[in-house]
PDB file of N, CA and C in Angstrom:
ATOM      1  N   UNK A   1       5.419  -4.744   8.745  1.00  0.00           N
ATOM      2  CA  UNK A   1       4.906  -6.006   9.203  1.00  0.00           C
ATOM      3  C   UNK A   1       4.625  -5.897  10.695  1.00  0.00           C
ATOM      4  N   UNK A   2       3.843  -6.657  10.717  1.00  0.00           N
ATOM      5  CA  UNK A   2       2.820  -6.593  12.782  1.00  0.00           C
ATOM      6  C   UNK A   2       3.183  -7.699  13.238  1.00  0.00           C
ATOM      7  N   UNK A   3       3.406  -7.979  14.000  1.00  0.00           N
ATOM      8  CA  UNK A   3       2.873  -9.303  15.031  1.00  0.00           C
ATOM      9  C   UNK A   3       1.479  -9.039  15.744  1.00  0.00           C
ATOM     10  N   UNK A   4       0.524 -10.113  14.742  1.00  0.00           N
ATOM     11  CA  UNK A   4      -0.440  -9.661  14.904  1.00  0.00           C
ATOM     12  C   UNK A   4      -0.940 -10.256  16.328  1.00  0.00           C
ATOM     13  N   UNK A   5      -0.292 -11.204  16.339  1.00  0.00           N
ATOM     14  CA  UNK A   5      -0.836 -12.300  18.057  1.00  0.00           C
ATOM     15  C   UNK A   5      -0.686 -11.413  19.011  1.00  0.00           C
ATOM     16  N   UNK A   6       0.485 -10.972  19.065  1.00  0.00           N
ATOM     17  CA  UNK A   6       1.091 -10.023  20.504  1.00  0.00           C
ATOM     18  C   UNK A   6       0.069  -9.089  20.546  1.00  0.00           C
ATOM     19  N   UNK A   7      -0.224  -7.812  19.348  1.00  0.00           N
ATOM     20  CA  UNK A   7      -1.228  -6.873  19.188  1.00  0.00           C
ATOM     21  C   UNK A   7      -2.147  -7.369  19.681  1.00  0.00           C
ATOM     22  N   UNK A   8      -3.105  -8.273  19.010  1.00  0.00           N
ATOM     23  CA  UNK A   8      -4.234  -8.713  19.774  1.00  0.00           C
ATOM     24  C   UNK A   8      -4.333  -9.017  21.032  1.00  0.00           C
ATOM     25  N   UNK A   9      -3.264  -9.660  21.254  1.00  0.00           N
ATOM     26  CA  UNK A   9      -3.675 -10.069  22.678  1.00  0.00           C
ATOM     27  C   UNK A   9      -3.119  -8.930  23.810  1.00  0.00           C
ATOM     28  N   UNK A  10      -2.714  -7.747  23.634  1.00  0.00           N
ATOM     29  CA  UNK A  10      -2.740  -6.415  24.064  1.00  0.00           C
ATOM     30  C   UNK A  10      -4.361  -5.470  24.297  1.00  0.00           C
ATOM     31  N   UNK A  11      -4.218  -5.653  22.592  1.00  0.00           N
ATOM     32  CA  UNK A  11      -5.297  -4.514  22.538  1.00  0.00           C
ATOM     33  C   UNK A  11      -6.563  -4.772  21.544  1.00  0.00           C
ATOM     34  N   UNK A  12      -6.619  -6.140  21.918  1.00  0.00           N
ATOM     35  CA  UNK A  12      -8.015  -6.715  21.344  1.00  0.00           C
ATOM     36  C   UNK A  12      -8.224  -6.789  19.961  1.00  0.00           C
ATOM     37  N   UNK A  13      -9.601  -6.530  19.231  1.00  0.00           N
ATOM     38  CA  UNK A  13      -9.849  -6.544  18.178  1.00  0.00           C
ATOM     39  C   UNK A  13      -9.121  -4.446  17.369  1.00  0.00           C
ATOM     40  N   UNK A  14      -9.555  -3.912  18.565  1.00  0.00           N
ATOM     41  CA  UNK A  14      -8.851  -2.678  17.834  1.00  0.00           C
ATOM     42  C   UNK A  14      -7.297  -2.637  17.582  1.00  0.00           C
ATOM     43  N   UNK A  15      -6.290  -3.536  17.879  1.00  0.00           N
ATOM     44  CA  UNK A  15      -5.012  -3.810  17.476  1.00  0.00           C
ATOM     45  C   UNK A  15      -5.306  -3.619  15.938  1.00  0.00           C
ATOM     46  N   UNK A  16      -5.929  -4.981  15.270  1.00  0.00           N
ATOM     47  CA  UNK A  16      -5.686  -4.833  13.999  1.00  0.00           C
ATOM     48  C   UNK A  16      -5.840  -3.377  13.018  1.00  0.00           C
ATOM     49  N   UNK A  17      -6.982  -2.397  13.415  1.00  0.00           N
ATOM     50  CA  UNK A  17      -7.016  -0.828  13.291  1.00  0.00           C
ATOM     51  C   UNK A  17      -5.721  -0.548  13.432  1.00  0.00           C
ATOM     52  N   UNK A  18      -5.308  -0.681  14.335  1.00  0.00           N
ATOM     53  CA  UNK A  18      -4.032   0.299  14.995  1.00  0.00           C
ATOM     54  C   UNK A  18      -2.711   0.366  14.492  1.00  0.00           C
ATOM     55  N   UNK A  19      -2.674  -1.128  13.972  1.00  0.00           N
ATOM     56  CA  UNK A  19      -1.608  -1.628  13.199  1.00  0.00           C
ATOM     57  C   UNK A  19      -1.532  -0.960  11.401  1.00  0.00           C
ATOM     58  N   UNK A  20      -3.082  -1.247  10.993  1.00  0.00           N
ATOM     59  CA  UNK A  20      -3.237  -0.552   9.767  1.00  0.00           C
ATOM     60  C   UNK A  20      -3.033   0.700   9.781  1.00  0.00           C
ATOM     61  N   UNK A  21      -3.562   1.263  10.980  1.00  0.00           N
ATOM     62  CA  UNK A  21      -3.291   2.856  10.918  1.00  0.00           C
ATOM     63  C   UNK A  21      -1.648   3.359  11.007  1.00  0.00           C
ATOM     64  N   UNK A  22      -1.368   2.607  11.938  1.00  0.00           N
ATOM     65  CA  UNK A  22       0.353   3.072  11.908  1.00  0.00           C
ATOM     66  C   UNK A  22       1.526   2.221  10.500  1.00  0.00           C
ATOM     67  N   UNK A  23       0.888   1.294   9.447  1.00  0.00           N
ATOM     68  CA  UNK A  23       1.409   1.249   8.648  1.00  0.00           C
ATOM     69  C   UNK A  23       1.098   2.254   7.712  1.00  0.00           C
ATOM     70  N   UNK A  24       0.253   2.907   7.202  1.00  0.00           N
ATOM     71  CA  UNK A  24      -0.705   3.975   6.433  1.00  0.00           C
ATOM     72  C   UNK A  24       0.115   5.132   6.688  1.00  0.00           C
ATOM     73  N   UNK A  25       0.571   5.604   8.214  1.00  0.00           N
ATOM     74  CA  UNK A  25       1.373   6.682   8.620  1.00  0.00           C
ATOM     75  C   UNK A  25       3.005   6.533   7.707  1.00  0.00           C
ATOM     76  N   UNK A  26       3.683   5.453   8.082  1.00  0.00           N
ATOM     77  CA  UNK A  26       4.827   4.763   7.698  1.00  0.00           C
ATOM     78  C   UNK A  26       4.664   5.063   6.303  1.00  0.00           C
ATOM     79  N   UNK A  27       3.831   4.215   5.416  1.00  0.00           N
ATOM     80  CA  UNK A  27       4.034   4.282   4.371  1.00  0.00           C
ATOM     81  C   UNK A  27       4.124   5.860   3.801  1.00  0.00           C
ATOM     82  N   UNK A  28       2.838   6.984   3.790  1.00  0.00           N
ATOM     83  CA  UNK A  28       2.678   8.206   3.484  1.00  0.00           C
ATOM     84  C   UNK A  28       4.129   8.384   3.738  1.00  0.00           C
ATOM     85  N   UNK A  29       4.882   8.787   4.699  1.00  0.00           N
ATOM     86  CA  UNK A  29       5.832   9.235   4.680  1.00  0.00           C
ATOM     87  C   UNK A  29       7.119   8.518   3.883  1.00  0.00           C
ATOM     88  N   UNK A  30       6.959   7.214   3.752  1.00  0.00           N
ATOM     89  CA  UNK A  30       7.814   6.806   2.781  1.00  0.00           C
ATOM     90  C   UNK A  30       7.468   7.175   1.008  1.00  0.00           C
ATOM     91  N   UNK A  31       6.366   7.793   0.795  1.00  0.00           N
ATOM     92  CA  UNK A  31       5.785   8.025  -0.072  1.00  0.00           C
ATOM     93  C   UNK A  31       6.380   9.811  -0.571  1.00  0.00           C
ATOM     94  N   UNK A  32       6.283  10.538   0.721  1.00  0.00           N
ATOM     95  CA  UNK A  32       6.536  11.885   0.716  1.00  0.00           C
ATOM     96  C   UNK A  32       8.494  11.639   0.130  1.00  0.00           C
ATOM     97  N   UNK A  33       8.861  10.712   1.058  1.00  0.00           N
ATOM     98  CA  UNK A  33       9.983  10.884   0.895  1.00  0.00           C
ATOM     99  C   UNK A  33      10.535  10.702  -0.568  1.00  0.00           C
ATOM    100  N   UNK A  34       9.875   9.517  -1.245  1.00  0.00           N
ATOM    101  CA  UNK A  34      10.342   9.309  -2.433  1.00  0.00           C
ATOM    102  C   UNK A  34      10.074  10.561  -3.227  1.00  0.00           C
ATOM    103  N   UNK A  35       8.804  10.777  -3.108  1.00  0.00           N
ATOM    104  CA  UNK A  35       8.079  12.035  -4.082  1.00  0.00           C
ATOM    105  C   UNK A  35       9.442  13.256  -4.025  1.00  0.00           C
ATOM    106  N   UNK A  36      10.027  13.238  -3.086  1.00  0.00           N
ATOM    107  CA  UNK A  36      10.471  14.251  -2.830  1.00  0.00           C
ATOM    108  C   UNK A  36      12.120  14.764  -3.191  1.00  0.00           C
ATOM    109  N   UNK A  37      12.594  12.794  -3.241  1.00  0.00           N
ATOM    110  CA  UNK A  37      13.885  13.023  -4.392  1.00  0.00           C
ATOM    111  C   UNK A  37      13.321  12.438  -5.463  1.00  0.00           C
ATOM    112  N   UNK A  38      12.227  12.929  -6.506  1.00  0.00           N
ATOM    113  CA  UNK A  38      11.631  13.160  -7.499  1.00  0.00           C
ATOM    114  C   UNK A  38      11.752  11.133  -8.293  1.00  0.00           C
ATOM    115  N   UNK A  39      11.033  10.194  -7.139  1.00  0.00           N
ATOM    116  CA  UNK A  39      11.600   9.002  -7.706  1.00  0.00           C
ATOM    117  C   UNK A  39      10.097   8.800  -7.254  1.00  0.00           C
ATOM    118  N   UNK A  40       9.260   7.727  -7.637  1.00  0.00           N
ATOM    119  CA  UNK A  40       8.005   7.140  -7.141  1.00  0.00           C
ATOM    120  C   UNK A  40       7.900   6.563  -6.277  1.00  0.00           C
ATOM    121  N   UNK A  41       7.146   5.557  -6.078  1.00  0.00           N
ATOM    122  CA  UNK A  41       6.527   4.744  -4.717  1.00  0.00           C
ATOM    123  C   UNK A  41       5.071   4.709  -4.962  1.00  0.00           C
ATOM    124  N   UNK A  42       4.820   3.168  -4.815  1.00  0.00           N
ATOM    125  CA  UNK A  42       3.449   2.129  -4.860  1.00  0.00           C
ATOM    126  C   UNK A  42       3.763   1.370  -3.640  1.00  0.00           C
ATOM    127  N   UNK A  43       2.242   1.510  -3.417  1.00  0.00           N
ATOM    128  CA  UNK A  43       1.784   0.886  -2.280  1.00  0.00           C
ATOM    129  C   UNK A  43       0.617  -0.402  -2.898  1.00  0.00           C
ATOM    130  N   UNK A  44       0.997  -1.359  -1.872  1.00  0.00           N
ATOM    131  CA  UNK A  44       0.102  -2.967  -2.436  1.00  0.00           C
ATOM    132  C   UNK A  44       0.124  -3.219  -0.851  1.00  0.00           C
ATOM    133  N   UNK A  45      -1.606  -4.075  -0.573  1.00  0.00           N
ATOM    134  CA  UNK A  45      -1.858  -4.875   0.398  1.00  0.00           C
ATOM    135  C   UNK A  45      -2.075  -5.670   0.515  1.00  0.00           C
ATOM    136  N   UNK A  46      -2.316  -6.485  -0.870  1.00  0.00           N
ATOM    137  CA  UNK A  46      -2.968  -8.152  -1.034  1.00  0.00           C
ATOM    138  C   UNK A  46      -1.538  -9.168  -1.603  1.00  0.00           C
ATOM    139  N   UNK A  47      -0.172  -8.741  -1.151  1.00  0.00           N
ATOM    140  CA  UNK A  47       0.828  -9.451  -1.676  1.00  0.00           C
ATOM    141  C   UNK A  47       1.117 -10.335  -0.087  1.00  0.00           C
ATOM    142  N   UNK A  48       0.598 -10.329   0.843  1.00  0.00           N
ATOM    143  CA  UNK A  48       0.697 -11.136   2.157  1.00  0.00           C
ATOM    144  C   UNK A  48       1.592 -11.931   2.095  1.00  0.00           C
ATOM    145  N   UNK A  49       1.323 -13.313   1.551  1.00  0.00           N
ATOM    146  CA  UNK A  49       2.434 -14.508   1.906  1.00  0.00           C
ATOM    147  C   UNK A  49       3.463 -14.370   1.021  1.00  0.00           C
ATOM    148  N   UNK A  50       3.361 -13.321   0.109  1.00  0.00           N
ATOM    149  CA  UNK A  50       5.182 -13.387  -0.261  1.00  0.00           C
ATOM    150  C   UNK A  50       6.147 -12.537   0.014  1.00  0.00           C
ATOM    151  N   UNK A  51       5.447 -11.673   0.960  1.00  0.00           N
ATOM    152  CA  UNK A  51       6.317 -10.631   1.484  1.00  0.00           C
ATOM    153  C   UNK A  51       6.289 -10.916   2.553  1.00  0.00           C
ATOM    154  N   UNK A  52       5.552 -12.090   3.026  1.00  0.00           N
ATOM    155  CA  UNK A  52       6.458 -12.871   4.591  1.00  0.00           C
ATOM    156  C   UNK A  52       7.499 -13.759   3.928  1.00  0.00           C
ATOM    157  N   UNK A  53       6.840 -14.620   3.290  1.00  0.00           N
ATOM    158  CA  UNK A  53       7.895 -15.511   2.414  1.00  0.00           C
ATOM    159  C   UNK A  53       9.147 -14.943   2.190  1.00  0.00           C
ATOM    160  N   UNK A  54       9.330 -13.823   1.379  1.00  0.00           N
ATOM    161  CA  UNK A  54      10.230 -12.974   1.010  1.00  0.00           C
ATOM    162  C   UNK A  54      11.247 -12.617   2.405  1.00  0.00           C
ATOM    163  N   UNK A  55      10.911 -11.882   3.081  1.00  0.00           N
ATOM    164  CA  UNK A  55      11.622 -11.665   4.572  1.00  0.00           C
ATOM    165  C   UNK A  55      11.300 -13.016   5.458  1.00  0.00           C
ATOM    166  N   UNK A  56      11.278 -13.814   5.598  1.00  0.00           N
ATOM    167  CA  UNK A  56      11.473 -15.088   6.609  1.00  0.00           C
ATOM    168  C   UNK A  56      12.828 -15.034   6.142  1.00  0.00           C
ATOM    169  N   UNK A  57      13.223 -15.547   7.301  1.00  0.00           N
ATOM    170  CA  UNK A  57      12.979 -15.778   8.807  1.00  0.00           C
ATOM    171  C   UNK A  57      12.757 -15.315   9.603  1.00  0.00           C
ATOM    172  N   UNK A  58      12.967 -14.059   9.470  1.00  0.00           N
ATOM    173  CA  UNK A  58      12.429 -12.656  10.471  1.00  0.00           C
ATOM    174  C   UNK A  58      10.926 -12.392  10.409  1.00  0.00           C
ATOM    175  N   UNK A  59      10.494 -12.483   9.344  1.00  0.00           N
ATOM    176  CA  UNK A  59       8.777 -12.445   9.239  1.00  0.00           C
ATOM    177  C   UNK A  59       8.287 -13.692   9.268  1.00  0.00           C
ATOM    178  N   UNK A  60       8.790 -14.753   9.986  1.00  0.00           N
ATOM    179  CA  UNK A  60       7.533 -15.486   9.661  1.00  0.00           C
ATOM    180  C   UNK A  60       6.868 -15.702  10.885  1.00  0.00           C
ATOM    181  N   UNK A  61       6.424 -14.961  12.332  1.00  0.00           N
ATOM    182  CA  UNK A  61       5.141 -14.673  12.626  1.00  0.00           C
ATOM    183  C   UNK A  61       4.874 -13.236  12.397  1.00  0.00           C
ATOM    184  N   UNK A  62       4.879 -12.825  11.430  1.00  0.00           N
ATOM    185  CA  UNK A  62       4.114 -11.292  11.169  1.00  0.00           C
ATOM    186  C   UNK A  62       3.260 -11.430  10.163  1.00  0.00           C
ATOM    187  N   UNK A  63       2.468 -10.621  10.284  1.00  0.00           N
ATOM    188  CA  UNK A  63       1.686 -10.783   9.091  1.00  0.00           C
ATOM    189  C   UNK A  63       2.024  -8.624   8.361  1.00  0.00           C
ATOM    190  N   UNK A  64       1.094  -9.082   6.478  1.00  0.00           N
ATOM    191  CA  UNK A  64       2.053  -8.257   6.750  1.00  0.00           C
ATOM    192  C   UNK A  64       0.784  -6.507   6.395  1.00  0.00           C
ATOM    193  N   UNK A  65       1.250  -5.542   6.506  1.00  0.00           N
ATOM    194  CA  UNK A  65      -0.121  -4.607   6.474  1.00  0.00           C
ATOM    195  C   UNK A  65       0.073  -3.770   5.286  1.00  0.00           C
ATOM    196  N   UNK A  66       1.275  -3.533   4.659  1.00  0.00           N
ATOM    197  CA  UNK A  66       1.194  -2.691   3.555  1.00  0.00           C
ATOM    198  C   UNK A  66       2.521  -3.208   2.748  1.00  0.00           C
ATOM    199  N   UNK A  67       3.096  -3.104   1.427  1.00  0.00           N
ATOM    200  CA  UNK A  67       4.185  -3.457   1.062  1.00  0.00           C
ATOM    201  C   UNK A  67       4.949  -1.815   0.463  1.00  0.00           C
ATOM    202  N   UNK A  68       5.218  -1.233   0.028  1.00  0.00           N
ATOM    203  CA  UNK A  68       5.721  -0.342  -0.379  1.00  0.00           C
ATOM    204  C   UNK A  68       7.097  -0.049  -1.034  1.00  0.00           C
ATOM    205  N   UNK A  69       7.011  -0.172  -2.493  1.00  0.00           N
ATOM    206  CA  UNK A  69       7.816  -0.110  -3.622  1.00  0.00           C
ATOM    207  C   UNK A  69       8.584   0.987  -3.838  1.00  0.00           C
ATOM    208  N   UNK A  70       9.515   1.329  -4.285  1.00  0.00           N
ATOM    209  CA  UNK A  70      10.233   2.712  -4.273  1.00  0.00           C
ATOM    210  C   UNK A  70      11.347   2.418  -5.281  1.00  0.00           C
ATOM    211  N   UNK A  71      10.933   3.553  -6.179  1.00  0.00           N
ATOM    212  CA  UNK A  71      12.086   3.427  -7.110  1.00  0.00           C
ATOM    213  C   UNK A  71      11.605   4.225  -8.567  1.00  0.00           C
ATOM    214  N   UNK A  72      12.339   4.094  -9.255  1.00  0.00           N
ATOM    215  CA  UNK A  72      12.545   4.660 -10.888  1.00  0.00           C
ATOM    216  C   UNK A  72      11.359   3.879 -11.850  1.00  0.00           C
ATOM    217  N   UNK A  73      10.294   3.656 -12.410  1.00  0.00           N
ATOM    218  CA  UNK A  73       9.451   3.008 -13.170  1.00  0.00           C
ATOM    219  C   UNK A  73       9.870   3.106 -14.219  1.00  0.00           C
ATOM    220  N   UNK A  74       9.913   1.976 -14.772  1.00  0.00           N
ATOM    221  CA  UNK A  74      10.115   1.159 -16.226  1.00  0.00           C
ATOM    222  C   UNK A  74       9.786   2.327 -17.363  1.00  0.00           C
ATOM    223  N   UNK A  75       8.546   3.177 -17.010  1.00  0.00           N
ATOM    224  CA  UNK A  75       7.789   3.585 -18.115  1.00  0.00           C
ATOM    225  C   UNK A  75       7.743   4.943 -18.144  1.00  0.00           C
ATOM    226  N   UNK A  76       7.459   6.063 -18.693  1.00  0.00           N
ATOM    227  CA  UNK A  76       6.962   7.378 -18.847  1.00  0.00           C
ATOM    228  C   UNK A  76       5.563   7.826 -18.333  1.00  0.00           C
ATOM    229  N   UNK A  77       5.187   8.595 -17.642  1.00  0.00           N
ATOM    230  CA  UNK A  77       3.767   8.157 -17.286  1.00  0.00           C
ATOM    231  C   UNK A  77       3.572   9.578 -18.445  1.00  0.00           C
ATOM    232  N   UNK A  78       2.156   9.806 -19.143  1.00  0.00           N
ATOM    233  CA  UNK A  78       1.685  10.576 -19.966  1.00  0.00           C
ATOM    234  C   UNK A  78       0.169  10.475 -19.341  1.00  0.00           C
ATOM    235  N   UNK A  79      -0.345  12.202 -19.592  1.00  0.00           N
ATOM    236  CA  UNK A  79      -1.266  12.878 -19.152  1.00  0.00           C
ATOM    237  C   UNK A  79      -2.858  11.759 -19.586  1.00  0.00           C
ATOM    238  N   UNK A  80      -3.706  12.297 -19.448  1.00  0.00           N
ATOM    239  CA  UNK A  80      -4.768  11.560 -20.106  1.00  0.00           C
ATOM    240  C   UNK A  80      -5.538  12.602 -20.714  1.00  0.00           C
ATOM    241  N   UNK A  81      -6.391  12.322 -21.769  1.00  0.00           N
ATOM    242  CA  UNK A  81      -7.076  13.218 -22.406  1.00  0.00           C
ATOM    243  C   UNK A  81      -8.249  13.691 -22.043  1.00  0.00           C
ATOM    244  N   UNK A  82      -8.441  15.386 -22.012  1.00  0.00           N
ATOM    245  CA  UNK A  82      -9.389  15.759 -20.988  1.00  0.00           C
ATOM    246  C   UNK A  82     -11.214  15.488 -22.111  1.00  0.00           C
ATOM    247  N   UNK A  83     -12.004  14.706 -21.645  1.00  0.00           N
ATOM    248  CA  UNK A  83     -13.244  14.630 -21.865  1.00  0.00           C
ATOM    249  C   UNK A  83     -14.036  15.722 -22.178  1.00  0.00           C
ATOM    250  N   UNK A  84     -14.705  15.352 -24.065  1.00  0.00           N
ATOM    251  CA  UNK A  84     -15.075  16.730 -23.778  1.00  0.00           C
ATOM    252  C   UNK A  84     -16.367  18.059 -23.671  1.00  0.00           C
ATOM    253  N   UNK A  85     -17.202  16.081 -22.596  1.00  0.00           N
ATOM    254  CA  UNK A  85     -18.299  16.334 -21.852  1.00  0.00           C
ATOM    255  C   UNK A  85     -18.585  15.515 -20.595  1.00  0.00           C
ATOM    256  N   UNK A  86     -18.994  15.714 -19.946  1.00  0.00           N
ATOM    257  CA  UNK A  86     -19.076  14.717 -18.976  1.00  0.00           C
ATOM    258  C   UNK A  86     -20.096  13.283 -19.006  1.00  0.00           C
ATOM    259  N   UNK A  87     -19.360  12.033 -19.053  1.00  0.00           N
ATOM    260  CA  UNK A  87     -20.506  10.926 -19.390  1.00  0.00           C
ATOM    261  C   UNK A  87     -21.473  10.529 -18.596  1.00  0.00           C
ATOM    262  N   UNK A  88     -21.955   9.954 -19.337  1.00  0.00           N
ATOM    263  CA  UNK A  88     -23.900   9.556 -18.296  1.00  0.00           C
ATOM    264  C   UNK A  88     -23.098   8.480 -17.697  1.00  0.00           C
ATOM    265  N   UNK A  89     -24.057   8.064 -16.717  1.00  0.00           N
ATOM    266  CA  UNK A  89     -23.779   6.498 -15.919  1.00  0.00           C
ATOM    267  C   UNK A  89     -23.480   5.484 -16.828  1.00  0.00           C
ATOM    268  N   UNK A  90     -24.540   5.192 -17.529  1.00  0.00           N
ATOM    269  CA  UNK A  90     -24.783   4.241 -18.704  1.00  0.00           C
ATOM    270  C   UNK A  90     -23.029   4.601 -19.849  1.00  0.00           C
ATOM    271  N   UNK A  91     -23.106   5.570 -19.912  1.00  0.00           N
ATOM    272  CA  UNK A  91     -21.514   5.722 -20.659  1.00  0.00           C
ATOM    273  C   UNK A  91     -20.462   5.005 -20.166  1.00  0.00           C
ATOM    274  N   UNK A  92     -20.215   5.348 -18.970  1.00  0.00           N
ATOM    275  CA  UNK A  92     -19.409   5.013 -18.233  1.00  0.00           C
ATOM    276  C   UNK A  92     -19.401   3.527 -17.754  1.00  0.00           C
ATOM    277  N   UNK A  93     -20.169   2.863 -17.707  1.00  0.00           N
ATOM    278  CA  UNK A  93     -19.971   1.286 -17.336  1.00  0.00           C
ATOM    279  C   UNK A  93     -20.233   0.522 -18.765  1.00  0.00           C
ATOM    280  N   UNK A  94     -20.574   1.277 -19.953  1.00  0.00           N
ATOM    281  CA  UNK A  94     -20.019   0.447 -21.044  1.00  0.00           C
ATOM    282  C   UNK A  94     -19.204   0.984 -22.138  1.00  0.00           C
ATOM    283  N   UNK A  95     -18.205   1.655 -21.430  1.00  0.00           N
ATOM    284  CA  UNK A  95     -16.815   1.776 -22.001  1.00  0.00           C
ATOM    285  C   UNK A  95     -16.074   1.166 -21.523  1.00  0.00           C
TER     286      UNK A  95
END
């Protein structure tokens, strides 16, 4: 999460870049890390007001730039089946 007022009023309209870019850094590496004691991690950016909601009182002037999930999934993930030609355009937008 940013404080996006302070940013801006630092470093203008390129704050908001700067902020995305250094959550993107954050996250990857929270990403490596999970990958790495063999557990997952999802990343979401359009969950905004409930992951201020969620952390207020501490977030509520931040806005927020990435959310990032970590943990064991519900499900098995299984391969997908390899195609066994490549589809036309027309295939592909009416499947």
């Amino acid at each position: 999460m940013s404080d996006l007022n302070k940013i801006l009023d630092n470093l203008g309209n390129r704050g908001y870049r700067a902020s995305q870019f250094e959550a993107g850094v954050i996250a990857g590496k929270i990403y490596l890390a999970a990958y790495a004691q063999k557990i997952g991690a999802s990343g979401s950016t359009f969950f905004d007001d409930a992951v201020s909601a969620f952390f207020s009182p501490h977030a509520a002037d931040k806005s927020t730039m990435i959310a990032v999930g970590v943990g064991i999934p519900g499900y098995k993930s299984r391969p997908g089946k390899a195609l066994p030609r490549l589809l036309t355009r027309t295939e592909m937008l009416t499947r």
